[in-house]
Structure formats: structure tokens, C-alpha cells
Protein backbone atom coordinates (compact mmCIF):
# COMPACT_ATOMS: atom_id res chain seq x y z
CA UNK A 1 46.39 93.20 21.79
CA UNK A 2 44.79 90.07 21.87
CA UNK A 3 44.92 89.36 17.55
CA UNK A 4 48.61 90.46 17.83
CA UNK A 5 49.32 87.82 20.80
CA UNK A 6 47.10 85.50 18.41
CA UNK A 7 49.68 86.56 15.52
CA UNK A 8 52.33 85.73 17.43
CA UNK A 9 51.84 82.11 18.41
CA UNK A 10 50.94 81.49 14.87
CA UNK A 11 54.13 82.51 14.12
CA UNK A 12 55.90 79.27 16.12
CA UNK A 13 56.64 76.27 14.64
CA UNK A 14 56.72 72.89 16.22
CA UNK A 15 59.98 70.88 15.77
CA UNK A 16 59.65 68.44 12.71
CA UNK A 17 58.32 64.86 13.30
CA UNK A 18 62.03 63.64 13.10
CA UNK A 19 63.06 66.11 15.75
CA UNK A 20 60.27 65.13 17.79
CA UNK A 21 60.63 61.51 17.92
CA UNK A 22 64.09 61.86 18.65
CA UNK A 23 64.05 63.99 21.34
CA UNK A 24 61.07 61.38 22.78
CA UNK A 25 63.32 58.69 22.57
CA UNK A 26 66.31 60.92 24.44
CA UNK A 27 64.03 61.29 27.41
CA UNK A 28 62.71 57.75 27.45
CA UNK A 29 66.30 56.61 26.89
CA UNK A 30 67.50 59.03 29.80
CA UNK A 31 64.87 57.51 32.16
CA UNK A 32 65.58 54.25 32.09
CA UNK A 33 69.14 54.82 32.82
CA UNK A 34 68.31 56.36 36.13
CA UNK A 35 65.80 53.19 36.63
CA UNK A 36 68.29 51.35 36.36
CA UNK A 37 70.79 52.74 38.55
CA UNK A 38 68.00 53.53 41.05
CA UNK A 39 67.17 49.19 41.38
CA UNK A 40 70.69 48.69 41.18
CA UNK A 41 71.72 45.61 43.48
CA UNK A 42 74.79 44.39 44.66
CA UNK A 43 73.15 40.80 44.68
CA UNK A 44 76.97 39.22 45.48
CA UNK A 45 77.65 40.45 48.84
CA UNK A 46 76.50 40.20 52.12
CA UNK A 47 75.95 43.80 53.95
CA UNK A 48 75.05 47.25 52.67
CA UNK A 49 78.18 49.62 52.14
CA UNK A 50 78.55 52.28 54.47
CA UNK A 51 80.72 54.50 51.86
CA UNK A 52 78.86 56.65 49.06
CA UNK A 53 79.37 54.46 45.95
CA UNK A 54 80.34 56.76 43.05
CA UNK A 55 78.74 56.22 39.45
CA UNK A 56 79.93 57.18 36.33
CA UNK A 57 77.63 57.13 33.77
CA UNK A 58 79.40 56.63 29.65
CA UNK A 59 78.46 59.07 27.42
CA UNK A 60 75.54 58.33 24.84
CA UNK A 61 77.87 58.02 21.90
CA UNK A 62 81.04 56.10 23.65
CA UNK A 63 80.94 52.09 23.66
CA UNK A 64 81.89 50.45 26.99
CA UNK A 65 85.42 49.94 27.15
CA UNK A 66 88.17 48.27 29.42
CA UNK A 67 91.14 50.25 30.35
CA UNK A 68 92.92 49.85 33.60
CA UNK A 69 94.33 53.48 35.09
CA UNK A 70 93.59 56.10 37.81
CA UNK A 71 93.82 55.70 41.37
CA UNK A 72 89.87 55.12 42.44
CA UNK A 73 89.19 54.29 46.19
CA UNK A 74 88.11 50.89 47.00
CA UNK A 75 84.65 51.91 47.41
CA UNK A 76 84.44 53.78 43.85
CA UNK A 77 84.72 53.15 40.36
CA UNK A 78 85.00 54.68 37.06
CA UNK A 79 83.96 54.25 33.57
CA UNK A 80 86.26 54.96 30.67
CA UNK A 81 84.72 57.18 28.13
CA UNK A 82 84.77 61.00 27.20
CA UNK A 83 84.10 63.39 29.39
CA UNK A 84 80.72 61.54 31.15
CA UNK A 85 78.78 63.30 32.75
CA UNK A 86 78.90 62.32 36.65
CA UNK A 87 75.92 61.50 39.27
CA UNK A 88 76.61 60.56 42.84
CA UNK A 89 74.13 58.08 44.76
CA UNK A 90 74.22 56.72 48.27
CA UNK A 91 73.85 52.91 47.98
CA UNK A 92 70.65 51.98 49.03
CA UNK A 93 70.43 49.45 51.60
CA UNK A 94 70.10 46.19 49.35
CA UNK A 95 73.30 47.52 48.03
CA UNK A 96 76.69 46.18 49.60
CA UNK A 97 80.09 45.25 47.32
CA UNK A 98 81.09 48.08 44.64
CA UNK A 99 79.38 47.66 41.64
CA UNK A 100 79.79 49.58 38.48
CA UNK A 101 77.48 51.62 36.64
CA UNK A 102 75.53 49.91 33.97
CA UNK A 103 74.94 50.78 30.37
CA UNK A 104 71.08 51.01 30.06
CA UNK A 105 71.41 48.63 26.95
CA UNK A 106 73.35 45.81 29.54
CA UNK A 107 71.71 43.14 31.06
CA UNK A 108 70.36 43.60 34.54
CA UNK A 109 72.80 41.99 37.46
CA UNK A 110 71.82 38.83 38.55
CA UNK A 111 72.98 36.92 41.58
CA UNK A 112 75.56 34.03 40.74
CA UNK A 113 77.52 34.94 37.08
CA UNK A 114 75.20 36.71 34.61
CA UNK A 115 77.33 38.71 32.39
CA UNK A 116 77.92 42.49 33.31
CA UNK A 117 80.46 44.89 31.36
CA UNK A 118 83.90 45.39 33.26
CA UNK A 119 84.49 48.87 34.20
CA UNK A 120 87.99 50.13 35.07
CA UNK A 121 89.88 53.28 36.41
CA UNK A 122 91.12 54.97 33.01
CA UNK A 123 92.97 58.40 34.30
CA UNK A 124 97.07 58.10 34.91
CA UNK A 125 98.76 57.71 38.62
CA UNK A 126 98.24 60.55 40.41
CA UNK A 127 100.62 63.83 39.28
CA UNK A 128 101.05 62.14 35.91
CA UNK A 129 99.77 62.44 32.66
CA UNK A 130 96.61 59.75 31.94
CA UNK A 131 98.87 58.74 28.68
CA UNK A 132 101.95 58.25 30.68
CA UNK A 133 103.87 55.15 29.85
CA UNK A 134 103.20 53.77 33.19
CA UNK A 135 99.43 54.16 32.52
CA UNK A 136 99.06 53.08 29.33
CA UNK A 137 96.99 49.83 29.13
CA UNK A 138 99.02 46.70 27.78
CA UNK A 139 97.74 45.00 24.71
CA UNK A 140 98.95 41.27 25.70
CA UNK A 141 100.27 39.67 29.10
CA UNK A 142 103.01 41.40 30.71
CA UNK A 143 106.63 40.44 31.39
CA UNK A 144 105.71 38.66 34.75
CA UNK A 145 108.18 36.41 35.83
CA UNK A 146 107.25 35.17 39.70
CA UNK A 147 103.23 34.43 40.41
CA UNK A 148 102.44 34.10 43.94
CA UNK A 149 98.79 32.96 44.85
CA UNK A 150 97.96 32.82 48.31
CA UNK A 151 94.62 30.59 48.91
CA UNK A 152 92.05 31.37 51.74
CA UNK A 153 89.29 29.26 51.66
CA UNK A 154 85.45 28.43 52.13
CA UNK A 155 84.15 31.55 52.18
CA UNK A 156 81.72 34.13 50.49
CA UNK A 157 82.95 37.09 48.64
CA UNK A 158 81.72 39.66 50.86
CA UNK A 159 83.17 38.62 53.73
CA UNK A 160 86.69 38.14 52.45
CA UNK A 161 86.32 41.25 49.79
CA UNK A 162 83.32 43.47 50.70
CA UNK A 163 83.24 46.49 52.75
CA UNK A 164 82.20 44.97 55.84
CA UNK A 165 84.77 42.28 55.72
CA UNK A 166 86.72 40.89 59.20
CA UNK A 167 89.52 41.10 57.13
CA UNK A 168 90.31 45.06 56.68
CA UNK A 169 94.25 44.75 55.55
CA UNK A 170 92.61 42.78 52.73
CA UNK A 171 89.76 44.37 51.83
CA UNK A 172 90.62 47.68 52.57
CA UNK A 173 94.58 48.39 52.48
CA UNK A 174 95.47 45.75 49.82
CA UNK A 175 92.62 46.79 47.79
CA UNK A 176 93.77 49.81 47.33
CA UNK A 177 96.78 48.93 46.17
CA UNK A 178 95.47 46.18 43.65
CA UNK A 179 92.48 45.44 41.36
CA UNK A 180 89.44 43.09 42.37
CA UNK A 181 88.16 40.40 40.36
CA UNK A 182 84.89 40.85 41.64
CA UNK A 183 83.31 38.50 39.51
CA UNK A 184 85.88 35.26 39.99
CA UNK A 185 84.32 31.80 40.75
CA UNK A 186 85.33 28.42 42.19
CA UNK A 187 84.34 25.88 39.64
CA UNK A 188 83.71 23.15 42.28
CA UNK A 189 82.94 21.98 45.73
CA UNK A 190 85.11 21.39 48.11
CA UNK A 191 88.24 22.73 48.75
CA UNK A 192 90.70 20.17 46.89
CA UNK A 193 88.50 20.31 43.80
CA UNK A 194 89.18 23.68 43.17
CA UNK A 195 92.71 23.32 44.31
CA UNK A 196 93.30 20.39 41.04
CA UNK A 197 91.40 22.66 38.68
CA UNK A 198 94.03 25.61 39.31
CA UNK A 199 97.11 22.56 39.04
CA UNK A 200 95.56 21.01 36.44
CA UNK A 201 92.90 21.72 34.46
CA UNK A 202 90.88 18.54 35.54
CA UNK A 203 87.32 18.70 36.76
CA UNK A 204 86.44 16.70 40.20
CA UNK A 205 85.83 13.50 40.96
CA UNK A 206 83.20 12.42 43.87
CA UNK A 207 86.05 11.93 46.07
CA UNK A 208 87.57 15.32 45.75
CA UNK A 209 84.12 16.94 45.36
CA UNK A 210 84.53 15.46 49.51
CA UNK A 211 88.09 16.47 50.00
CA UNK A 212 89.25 12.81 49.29
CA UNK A 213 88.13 11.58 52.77
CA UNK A 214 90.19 7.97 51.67
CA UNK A 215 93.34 8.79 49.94
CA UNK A 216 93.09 6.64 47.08
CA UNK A 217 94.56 6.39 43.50
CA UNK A 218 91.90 7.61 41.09
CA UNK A 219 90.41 4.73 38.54
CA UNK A 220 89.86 3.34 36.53
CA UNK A 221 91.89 6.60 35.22
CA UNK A 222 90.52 6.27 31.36
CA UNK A 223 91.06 9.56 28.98
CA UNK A 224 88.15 11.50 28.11
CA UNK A 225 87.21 14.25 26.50
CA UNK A 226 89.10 17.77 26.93
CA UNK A 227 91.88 15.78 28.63
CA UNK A 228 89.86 14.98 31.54
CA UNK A 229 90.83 11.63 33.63
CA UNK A 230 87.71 9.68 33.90
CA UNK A 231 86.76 7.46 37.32
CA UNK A 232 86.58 7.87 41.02
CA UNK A 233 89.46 8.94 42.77
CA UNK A 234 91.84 11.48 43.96
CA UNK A 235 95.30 10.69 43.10
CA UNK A 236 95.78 11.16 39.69
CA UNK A 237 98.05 8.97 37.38
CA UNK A 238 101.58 10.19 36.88
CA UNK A 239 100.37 10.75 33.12
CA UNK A 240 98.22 13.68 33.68
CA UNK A 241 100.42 17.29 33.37
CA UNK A 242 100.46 19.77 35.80
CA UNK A 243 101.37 23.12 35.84
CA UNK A 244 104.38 22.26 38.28
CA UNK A 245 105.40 19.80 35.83
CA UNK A 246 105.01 22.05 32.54
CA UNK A 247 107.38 24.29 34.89
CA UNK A 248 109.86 21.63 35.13
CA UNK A 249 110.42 21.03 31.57
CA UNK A 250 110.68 24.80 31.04
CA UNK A 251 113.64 24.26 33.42
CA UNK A 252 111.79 26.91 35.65
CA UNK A 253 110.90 26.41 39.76
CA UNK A 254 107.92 26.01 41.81
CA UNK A 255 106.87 26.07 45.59
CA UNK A 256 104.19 25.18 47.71
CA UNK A 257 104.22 27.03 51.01
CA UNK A 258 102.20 25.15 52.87
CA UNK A 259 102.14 26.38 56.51
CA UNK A 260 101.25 23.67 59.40
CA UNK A 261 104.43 20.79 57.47
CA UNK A 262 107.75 21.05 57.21
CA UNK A 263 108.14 22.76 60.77
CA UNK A 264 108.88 23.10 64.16
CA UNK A 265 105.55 21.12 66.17
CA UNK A 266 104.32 19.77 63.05
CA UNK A 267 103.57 15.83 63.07
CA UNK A 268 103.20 16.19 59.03
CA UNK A 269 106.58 16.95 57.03
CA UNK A 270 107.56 17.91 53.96
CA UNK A 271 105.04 16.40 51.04
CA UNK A 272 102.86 15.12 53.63
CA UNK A 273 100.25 12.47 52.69
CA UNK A 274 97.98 9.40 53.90
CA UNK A 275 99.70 6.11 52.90
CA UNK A 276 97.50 4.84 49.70
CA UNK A 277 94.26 3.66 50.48
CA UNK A 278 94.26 5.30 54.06
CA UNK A 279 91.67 7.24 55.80
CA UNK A 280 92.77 11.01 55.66
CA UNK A 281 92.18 12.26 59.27
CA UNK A 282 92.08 16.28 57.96
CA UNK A 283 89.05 15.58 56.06
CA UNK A 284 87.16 13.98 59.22
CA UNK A 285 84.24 16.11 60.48
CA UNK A 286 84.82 17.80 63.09
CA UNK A 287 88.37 18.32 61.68
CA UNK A 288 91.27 17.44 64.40
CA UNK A 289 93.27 19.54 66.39
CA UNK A 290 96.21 19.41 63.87
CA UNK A 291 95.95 22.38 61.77
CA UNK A 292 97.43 21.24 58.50
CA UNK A 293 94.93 19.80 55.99
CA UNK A 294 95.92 17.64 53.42
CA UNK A 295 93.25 18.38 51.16
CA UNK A 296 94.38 21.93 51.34
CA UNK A 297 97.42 21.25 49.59
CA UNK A 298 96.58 20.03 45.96
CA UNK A 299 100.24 18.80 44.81
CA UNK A 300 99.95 15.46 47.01
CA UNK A 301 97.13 14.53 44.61
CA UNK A 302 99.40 13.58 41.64
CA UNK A 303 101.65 11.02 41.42
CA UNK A 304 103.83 12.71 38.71
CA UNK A 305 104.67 14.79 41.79
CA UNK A 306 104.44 12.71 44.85
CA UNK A 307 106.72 10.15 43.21
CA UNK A 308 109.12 12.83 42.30
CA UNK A 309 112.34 13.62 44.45
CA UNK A 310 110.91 17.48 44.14
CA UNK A 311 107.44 16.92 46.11
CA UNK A 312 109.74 16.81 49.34
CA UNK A 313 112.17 19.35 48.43
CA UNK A 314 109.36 21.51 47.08
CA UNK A 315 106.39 21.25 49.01
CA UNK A 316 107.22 22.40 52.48
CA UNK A 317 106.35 25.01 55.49
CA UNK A 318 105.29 28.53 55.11
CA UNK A 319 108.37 29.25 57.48
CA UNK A 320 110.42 28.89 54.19
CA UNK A 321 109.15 31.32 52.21
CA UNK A 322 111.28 34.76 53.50
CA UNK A 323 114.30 33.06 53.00
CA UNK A 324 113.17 32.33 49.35
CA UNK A 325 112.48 35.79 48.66
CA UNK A 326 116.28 36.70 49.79
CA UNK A 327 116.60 37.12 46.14
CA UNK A 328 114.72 36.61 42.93
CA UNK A 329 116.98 34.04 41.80
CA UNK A 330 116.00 32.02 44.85
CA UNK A 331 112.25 33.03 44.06
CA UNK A 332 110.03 30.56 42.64
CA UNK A 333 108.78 31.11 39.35
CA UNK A 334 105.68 30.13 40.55
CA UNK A 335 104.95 30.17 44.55
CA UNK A 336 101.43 28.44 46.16
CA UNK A 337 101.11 29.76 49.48
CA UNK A 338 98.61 27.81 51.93
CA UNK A 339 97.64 28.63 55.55
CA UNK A 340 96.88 26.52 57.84
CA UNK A 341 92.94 26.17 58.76
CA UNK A 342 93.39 28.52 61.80
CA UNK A 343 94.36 31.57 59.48
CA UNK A 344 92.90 30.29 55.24
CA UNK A 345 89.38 32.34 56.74
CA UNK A 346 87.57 29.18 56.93
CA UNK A 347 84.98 29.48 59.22
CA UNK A 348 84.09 28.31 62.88
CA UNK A 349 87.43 27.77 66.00
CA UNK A 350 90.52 27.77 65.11
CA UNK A 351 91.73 23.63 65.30
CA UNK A 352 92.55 23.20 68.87
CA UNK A 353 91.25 26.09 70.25
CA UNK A 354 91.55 30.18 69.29
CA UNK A 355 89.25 32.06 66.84
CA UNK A 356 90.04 31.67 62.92
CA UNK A 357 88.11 33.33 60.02
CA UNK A 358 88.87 36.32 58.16
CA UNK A 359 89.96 37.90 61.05
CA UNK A 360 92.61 35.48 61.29
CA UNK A 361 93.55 35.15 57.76
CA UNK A 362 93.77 39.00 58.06
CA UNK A 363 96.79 38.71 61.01
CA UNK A 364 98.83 36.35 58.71
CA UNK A 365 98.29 38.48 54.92
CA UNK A 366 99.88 41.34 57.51
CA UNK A 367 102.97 39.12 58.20
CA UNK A 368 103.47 37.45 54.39
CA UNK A 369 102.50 39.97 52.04
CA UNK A 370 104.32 43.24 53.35
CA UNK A 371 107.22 40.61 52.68
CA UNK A 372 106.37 39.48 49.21
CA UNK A 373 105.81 42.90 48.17
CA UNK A 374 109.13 44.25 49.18
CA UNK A 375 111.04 41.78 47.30
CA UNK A 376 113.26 41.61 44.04
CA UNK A 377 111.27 39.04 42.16
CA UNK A 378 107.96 41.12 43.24
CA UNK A 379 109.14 44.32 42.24
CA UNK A 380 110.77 43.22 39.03
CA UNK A 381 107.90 41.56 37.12
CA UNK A 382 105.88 40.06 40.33
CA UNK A 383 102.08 39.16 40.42
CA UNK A 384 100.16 38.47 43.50
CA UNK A 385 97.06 36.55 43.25
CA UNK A 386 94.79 36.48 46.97
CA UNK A 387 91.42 34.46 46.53
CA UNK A 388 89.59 32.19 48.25
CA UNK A 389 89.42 28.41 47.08
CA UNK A 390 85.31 27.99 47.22
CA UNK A 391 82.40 29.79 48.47
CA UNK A 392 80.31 27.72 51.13
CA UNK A 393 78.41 24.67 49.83
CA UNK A 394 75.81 25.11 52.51
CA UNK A 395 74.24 27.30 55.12
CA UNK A 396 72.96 30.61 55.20
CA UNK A 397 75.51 32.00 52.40
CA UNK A 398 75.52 28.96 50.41
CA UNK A 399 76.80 29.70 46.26
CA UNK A 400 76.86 27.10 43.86
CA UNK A 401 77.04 29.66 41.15
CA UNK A 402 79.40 29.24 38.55
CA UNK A 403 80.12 31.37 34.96
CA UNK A 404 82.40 31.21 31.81
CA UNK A 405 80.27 28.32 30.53
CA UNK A 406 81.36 25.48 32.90
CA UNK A 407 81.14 22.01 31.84
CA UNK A 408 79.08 19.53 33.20
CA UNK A 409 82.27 17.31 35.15
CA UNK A 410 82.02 13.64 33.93
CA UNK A 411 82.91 12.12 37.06
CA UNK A 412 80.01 14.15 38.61
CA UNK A 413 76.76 11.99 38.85
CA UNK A 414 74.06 14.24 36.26
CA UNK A 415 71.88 16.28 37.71
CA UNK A 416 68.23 15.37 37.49
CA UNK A 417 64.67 17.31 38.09
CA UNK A 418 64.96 20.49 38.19
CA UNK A 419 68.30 21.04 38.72
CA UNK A 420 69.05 19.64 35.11
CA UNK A 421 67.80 22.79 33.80
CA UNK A 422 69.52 25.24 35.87
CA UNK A 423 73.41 24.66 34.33
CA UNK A 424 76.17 23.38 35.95
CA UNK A 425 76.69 24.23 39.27
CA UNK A 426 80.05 25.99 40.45
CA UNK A 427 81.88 26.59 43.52
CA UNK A 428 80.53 30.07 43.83
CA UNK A 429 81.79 33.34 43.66
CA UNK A 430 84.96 33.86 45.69
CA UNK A 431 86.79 36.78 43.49
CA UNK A 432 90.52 37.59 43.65
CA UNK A 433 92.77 40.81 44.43
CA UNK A 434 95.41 41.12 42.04
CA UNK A 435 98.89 43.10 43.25
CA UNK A 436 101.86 43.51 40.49
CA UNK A 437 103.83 46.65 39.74
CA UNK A 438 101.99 45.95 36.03
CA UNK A 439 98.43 46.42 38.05
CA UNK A 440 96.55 49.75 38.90
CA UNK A 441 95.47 50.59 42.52
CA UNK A 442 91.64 50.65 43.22
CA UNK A 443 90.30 49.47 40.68
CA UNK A 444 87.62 46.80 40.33
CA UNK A 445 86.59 44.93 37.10
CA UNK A 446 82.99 43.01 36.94
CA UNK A 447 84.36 40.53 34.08
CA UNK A 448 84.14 36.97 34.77
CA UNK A 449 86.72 34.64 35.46
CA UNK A 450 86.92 31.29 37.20
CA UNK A 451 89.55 29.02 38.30
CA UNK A 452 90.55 27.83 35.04
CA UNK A 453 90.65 31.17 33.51
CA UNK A 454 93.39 31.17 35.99
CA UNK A 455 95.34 28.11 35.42
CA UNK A 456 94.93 29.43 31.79
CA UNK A 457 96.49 32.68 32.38
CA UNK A 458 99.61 31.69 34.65
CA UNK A 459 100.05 29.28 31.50
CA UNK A 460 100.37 32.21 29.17
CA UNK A 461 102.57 33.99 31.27
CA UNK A 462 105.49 31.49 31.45
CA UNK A 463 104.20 30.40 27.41
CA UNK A 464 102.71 27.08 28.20
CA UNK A 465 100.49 24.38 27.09
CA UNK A 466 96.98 25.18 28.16
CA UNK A 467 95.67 22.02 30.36
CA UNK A 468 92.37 20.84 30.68
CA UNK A 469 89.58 22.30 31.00
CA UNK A 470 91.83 25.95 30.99
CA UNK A 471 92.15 24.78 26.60
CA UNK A 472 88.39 25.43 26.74
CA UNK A 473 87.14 27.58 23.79
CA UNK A 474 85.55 30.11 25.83
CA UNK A 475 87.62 29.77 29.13
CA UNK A 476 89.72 33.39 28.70
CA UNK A 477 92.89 34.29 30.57
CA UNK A 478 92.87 37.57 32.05
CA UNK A 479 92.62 40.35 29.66
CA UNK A 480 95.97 42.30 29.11
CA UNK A 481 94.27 45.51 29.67
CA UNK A 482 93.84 44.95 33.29
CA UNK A 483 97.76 45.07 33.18
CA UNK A 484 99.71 48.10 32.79
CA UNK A 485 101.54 48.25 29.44
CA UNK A 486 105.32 49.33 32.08
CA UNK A 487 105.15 48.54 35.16
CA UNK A 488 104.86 51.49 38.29
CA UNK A 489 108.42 53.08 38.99
């Protein structure tokens, strides 16, 4: 018995040296790809999700792609590839905003803009086909004819965007319906920095790097490189574009809703401004009791607008706004919608008493949007842009981070020591919900974006000049396959 068992195991083989080796490398290949997941962090946010975060993993032989589709919750997301295999993990407790699952041959997240592949819903709307018409992903921009962009401000992304937000119309009801730009970054501090960038391409000066606490003409006003205005300053010379005034000469219309002028109690009208060379009193710290802030509404920083008969008849109260959506003839191509620093999130009181913060910005998205969202110019070609203006420049959530290989701003003094060798800094990372009848519900993509990516995609939409900094060679709009090839009907 025993020579025949002998006999026997002479008889195996052993898999060739090829076969070997390869299946070696499967198994190594296979563990680090669950090491990976396992460390996973979600180093952006602020507080551990309490809902199971759902992974995805691609298939060996399928590269990563991009390709907006299925419904996915707001707490889940999918990779497109064929047929993955699936594996389900709890987020540990380091781990807070959705993330995606990772390729094992991607970098590793890192806190503040390293690169990470975008991963996207891929199936159809629910009872439909996933190569349904209304599924399909576009190829370039869609037909979008009215942008709306409603800025919060001065806060992180996880508590604007994350599942523990104050804010859960936002995070959790609106989310649903739209796609996150998780990854989406100011380019600047302060608030009115960021607000010129989206305008107008231009970088900040140290006066709007401080909200423009003296509301002076910028100069000496030089050109410079990449169309940038060179000096100190914040009111730029009627000789650098904007995207209000590209809209002009397309013969097409823009609005800034800017709630606390223009209406009933307000001290501050329509286009309202310090005279030249004044002290701005909405940039003093503590703020006063008046809730409107100049330096949250960007347009009064450019002559070529201020000096215009349309600053006054087009930069006025929030109140304004449902009679504008009436019809999408009375629609603005383009509409800016600001509120007032007891409901933009920002934290600390509410001016003159009453809490603000998310919670508050919350309230007021459940009075505007449900409004923007039911109308003509919405539903026929509409986009709707939410995101926050910067994340804070100090305390315990301070982010300077930045991405999309930011410039070093020439009106910025350089950085020396060690800070000279950690890149520009940025305004942090705010992200954006995007809403359109061309955009899939729940469904979060890690690309990065920033502020000028932006400016550089509402430019492409109405077929305009790219300004700026938003002509930079590797600033990128949005990519058309977050978009919906027809729109939802």
C-alpha cells in the first residue's frame, strides 16, 4: 500500500515555473488591494460616517473609467467596469466623507489635493436600461443654457457636504439628487478672492486676500503674465473682462442675487459699495450687525461693472429672484446667488443676534432651491452649482490646500523657509453639488477641480473666451462625462 501511495504522488506534477510565478504575483497582487482598502482614510472630512460605505472593487483586466449613471445613495459609490466582483466594509472610524475604492496601482489618498481616480455610478435610472439615451454619458458639455451658483462660505467640506453635516437638505436630500465634487478647492483666502477668481480669472491681491478692508482702486494695475493685473488693490480697472461682461457682448443676461441689498430694511441698495478709498465696515472684525457683506459680492470689485448702468439694475436682493424664474426668458443666463452672513454657513452668531452656520444656510437652500428646480429655465437645460467660497484659513479645521497645479499669485508676497517648498497654498477644499436634468443622482466623483476649473467651464458652456488663470494649460473644465448625453425626462 505504501509503494502504490509512493507511486501515486510521483505521478503529480507541479505547475510550470510560469504558472507558478503568476499565480504568486495574483495573491501578492490580491493582498495589497485589501491593504489598501483596509488603511483607507477619508483624510478630507471631519467625523466618521455612520452609514456602511460600499466598495466596488474594478476587475483585474478593466482600466479605471469615468461614466456618470445609476442611482447610488449618498453614502455609496460605484466603479464602472465589468461585472466586479463586490466587498462590503464598515468604515472604520478614521473614515468619514464617501470615498471611492482605489485601484491598488493608484496613489494612496492624501489630505489636501493628491490625485485620486474619479469613480462614478455607471448603471441607467432606475427601471431603465443602463444604455438608455437618458443614461448614456455625453462626450462634450451639454446644451445648458441658465447656470445658477449659489455661494456659502468659510467652511470645511465635511461640514457643508459630509455625513454629519448641520446642513441635512444639502448633504443629504440634494445629494441625492445631484453629483458631488468632492475634490473642489478654493484657490485663495478670503472670501472675495475666491469670489474674483470665479468672475474673472485673476489671482488675489493682498487686499482681497483680506476682503479689501479699504475699498480702493487696484494699482498700479500693470499687465502680467496669463492676463493677470499686477499691484495692490481691489477694484480692478474697467480693462480687465469678466464673465458678466463676456455675457454682455454675447447679448446674453446675468444676475447677482445678493440677499441683505436691494430690500425692504436694508441700509445697502442695489450695487452697493464703499465710496473709493473708504473703509469697508463689512470687513471690520467683529463684523457689524448689518448682514450684507460687501466682500461677499464680487461684481462691485470691477469698474467695467460698477461704472456700468447694469451693476444697479443687475446686482440686487435675493427677494428678486422668484419673480425671475416666472419664465426662462426672464431667467438669467447666468444667476450668482449670495446669502447674507446669517444663512452663507459661515461660522459663529448670526450678525445681530440668532444662530447662523450650516444649519442656517440649510433653512434658506429649503426656500431657494425647491424654487429654482421647479422652473422652465431649470428644467430645460438648467445647472445648479452649491459650494462654498473657501475653507477656513485658521483654527482647528484650517485648509490651505489647493490642486490642479495652482500658480504662485504675483501680487502674493513669496513664500520663504519652509513653506517655499510645500507649493502654493490654496483656499482649501470646499467641493460642490452639481443639480441639472443633464446630471445623475448620487453620485460622487474624486477628480479635482478648483475655482477656475469653474470659471473655465461656465465659459465653455455659453462658448467663451477663457479668462485668466481659467486659459491655464492644465486648469480643465468639468469633464462631459459627468453630464448625461439627454437630459432626465
Amino acid at each position: 500500500m505504501l509503494d502504490d501511495l509512493v507511486d501515486r504522488l510521483g505521478a503529480l506534477r507541479l505547475p510550470s515555473r510560469r504558472v507558478f510565478a503568476l499565480l504568486v504575483l495574483a495573491f501578492f497582487g490580491f493582498g495589497l488591494l485589501l491593504g489598501n482598502v483596509a488603511r483607507s482614510r477619508g483624510d478630507y472630512t471631519l467625523a466618521a460616517s455612520a452609514r456602511p460605505l460600499k466598495l466596488v472593487l474594478p476587475a483585474a483586466t478593466t482600466p479605471a473609467a469615468t461614466t456618470p449613471g445609476g442611482d447610488v445613495g449618498a453614502g455609496e459609490v460605484e466603479a464602472a467596469s465589468s461585472e466586479p466582483p463586490e466587498a462590503v466594509a464598515e468604515p472604520t472610524p478614521e473614515a468619514s466623507a464617501p470615498v471611492e475604492a482605489t485601484p491598488a496601482s493608484a496613489p494612496a489618498s492624501k489630505p489636501g489635493g493628491s490625485k485620486q481616480s474619479e469613480t462614478d455610478a455607471s448603471s441607467g435610472a432606475p427601471g431603465k436600461s443602463p444604455s438608455s439615451k437618458a443614461g448614456v454619458p455625453a462626450t462634450k458639455l451639454p446644451a445648458i443654457d441658465h447656470v445658477f451658483v449659489i455661494m456659502l462660505s468659510d467652511q470645511p467640506y465635511a461640514a457643508v457636504f459630509g455625513p454629519e453635516s448641520a446642513a441635512p437638505y444639502l448633504a443629504h436630500t440634494l445629494e441625492q439628487r445631484g453629483e458631488l465634487l468632492a475634490r473642489l478647492y478654493g484657490v485663495a483666502h478670503q472670501q472675495l478672492a475666491n469670489g474674483i477668481a470665479l468672475l474673472s480669472g485673476q489671482g488675489p491681491t493682498a487686499a482681497t486676500a483680506a476682503n479689501c478692508p479699504i475699498y480702493e482702486d487696484l494699482t498700479p494695475a500693470t499687465p502680467g503674465g496669463e492676463e493677470q493685473v499686477l499691484g495692490d488693490g481691489c477694484v480692478y480697472p474697467a480693462t480687465t473682462p469678466t464673465l458678466p461682461g463676456q455675457l454682455e457682448v454675447k447679448h446674453r443676461s446675468w444676475r447677482a442675487y445678493v440677499q441683505g441689498i436691494d430690500e425692504p430694511g436694508s441700509v445697502a441698495g442695489a450695487c452697493a459699495h464703499p465710496a473709493p478709498g473708504a473703509l469697508d465696515p463689512s470687513a471690520a472684525v467683529p463684523p457689524p450687525a448689518a448682514s450684507y457683506a460687501t466682500f461677499r459680492n464680487p461684481f462691485v470689485y470691477f469698474h467695467s461693472l460698477i461704472d456700468a448702468p447694469s451693476c444697479a439694475r443687475d446686482d440686487v436682493g435675493l427677494s428678486a429672484l422668484s419673480a425671475d424664474l416666472q419664465s426662462a426668458k426672464r431667467t438669467p443666463s447666468f444667476s450668482y446667488i449670495v446669502p447674507d452672513r446669517c444663512h452663507d454657513a459661515s461660522p459663529g452668531p448670526c450678525p445681530g443676534g440668532g444662530a447662523g452656520g450650516p444649519a442656517a444656510a440649510d433653512e434658506l437652500l429649503k426656500q431657494v432651491v425647491p424654487k429654482i428646480l421647479a422652473s422652465q429655465a431649470y428644467k430645460h437645460g438648467g445647472l445648479l452649482v452649491i459650494t462654498v467660497d473657501q475653507a477656513p484659513s485658521s483654527g482647528e479645521f484650517a485648509d490651505s490646500s489647493s490642486c490642479c497645479s495652482q500658480p504662485r499669485f504675483p501680487n502674493l508676497p513669496a513664500p520663504a523657509g519652509a513653506a517655499a517648498a510645500l507649493g502654493p497654498e490654496g483656499g482649501g477644499q470646499v467641493g460642490a453639488l452639481l443639480l441639472s436634468p443633464f446630471v445623475k443622482g448620487g453620485v460622487i466623483t474624486q477628480a479635482e477641480y478648483n475655482q477656475f476649473s469653474l470659471l473655465r467651464t461656465f465659459e465653455d458652456l455659453f462658448s467663451l473666451k477663457h479668462l485668466g488663470y481659467a486659459a491655464g494649460a492644465k486648469v480643465k473644465s468639468l469633464e462631459p462625462s459627468l453630464f448625461r448625453a439627454k437630459p432626465a425626462g
